[in-house]
C-alpha atoms as a PDB file:
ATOM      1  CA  UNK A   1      91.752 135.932 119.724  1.00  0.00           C
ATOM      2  CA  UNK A   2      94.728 133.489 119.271  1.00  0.00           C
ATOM      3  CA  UNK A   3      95.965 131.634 121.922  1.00  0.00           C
ATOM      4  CA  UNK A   4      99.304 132.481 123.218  1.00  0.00           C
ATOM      5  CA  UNK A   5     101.819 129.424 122.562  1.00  0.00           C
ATOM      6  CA  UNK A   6     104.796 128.745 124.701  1.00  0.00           C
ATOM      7  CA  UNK A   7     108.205 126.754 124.644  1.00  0.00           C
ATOM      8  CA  UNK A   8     107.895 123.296 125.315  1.00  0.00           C
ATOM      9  CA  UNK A   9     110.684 120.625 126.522  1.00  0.00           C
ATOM     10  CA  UNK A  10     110.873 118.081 123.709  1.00  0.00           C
ATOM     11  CA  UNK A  11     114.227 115.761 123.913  1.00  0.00           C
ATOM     12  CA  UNK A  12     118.068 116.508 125.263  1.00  0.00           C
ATOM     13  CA  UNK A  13     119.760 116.919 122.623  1.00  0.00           C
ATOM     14  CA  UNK A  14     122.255 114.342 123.331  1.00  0.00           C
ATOM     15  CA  UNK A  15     119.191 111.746 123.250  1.00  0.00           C
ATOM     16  CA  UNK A  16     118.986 112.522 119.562  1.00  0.00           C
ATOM     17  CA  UNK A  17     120.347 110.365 116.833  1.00  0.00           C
ATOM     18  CA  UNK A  18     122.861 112.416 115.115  1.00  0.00           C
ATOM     19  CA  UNK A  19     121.906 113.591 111.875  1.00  0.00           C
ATOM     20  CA  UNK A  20     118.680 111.198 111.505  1.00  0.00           C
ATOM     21  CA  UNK A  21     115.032 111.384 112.954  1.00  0.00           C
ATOM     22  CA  UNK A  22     114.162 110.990 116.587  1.00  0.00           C
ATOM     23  CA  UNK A  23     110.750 109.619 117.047  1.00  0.00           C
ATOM     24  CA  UNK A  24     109.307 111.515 120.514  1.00  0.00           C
ATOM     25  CA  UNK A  25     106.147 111.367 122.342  1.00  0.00           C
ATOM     26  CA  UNK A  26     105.059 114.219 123.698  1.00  0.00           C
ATOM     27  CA  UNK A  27     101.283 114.299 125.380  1.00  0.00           C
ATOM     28  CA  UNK A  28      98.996 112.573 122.397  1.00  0.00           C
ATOM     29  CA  UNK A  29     101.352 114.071 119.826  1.00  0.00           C
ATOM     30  CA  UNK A  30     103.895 112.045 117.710  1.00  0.00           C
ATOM     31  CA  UNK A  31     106.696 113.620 116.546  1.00  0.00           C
ATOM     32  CA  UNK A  32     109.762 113.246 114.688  1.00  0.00           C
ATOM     33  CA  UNK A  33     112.808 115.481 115.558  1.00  0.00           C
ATOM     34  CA  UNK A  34     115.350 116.039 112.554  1.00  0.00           C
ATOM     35  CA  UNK A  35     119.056 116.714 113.548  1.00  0.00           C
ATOM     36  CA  UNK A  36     120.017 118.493 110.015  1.00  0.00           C
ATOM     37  CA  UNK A  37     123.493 120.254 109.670  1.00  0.00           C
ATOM     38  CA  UNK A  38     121.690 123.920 109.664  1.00  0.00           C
ATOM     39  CA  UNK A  39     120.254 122.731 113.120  1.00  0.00           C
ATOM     40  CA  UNK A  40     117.054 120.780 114.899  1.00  0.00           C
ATOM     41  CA  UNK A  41     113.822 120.694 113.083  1.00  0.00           C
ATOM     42  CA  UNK A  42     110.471 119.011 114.341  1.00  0.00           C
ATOM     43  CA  UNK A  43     106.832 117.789 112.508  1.00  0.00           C
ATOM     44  CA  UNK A  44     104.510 115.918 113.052  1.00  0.00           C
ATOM     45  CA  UNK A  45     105.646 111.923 112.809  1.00  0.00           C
ATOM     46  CA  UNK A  46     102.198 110.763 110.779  1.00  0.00           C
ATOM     47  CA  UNK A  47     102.953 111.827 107.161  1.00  0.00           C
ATOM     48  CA  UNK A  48      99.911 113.921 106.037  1.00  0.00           C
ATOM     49  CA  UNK A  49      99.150 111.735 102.381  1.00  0.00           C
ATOM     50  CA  UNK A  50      98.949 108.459 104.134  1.00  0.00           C
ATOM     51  CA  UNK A  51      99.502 108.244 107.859  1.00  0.00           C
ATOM     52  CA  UNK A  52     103.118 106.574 107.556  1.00  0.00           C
ATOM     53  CA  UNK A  53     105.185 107.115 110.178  1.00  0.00           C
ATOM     54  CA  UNK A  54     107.746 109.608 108.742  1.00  0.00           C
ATOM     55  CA  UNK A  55     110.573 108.366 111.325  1.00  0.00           C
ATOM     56  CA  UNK A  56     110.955 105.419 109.466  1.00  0.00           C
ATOM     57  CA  UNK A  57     111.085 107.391 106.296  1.00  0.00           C
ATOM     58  CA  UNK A  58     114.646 107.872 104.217  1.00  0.00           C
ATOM     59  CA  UNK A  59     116.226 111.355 105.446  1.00  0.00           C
ATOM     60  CA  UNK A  60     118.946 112.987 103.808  1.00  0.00           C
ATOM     61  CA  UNK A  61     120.074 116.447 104.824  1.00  0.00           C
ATOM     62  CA  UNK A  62     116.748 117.965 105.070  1.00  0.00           C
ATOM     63  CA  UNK A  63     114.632 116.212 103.553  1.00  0.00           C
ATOM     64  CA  UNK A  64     112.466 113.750 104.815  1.00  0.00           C
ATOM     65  CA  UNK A  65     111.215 110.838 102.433  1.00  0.00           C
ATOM     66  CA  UNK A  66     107.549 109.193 102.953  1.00  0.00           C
ATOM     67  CA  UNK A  67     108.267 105.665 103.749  1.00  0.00           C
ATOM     68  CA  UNK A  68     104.361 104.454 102.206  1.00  0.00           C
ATOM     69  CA  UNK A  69     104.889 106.433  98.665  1.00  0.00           C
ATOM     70  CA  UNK A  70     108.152 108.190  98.971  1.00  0.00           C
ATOM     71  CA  UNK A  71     106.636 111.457  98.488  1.00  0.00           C
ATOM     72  CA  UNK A  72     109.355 113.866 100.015  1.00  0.00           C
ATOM     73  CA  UNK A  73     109.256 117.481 102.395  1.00  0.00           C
ATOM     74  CA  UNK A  74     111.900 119.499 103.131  1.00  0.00           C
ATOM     75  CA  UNK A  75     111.734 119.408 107.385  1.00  0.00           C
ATOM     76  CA  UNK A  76     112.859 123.259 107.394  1.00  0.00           C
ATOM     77  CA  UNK A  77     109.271 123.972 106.866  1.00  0.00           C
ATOM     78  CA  UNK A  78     107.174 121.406 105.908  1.00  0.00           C
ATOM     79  CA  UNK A  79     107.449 122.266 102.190  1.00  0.00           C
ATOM     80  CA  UNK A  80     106.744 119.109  99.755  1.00  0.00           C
ATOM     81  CA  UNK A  81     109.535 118.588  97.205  1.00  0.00           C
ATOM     82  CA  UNK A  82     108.488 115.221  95.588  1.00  0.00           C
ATOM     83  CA  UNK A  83     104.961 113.791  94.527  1.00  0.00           C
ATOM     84  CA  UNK A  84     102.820 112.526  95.407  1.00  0.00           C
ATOM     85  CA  UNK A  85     103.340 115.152  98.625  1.00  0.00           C
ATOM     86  CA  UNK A  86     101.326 118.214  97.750  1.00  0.00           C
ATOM     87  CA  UNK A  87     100.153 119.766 100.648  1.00  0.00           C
ATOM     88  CA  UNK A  88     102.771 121.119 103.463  1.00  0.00           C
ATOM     89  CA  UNK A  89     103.262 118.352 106.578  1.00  0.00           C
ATOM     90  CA  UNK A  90     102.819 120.258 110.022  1.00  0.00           C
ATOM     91  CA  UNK A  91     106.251 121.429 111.249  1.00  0.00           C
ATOM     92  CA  UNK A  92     106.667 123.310 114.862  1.00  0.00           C
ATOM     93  CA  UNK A  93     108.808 126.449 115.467  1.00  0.00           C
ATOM     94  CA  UNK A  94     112.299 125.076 117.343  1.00  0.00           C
ATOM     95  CA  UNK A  95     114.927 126.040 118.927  1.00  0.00           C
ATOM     96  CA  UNK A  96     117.870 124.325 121.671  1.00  0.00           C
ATOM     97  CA  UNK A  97     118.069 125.676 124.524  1.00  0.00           C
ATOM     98  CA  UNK A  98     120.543 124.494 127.168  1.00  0.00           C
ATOM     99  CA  UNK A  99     120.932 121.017 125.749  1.00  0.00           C
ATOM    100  CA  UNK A 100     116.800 120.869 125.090  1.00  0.00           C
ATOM    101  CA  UNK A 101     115.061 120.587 122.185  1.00  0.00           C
ATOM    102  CA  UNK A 102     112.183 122.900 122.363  1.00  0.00           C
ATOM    103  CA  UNK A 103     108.738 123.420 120.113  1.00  0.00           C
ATOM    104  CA  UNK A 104     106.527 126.109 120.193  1.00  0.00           C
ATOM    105  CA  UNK A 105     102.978 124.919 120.626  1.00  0.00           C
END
């Protein structure tokens, strides 16, 4: 049986940094918040391929951009678009609700 997940508080959203990455600590999770024009995305800060800390990565838009070996996922869902990324980085459901950034876990 799957466990029932539930909203979460993240960040305001005026604590974000407009249209970069937020780095956020939430319990022993890392995170990294995206503000993208099409709206607020979250993942997982520790890049999947080498452990980097994608908040110090390059983002542009929505994509994100490894900052160990530049490989590059699209923050909408996780989705590598750039080697040496091949396999998906974690991304959480998430939404804004009055003036929160929320994730599903």
């Amino acid at each position: 049986m799957a466990r029932e997940k539930f909203w979460t508080d993240v960040i305001t959203v005026d604590q974000l940094e407009t249209g970069w990455v937020t780095p956020v600590t939430l319990g022993a999770r890392k995170l990294a918040v995206y503000d993208t024009p099409s709206g607020v995305y979250t993942s997982m800060a520790l890049c999947n391929h080498g452990g980097a800390d994608m908040c110090n990565g390059y983002f542009d838009g929505h994509v994100i951009e490894c900052p160990l070996h530049q490989g590059a996922f699209d923050v909408r869902d996780g989705k590598p678009v750039s080697p040496p990324a091949t396999r998906p980085m974690i991304t959480f459901e998430t939404r804004t609700k009055e003036g929160t950034v929320q994730i599903k876990i």
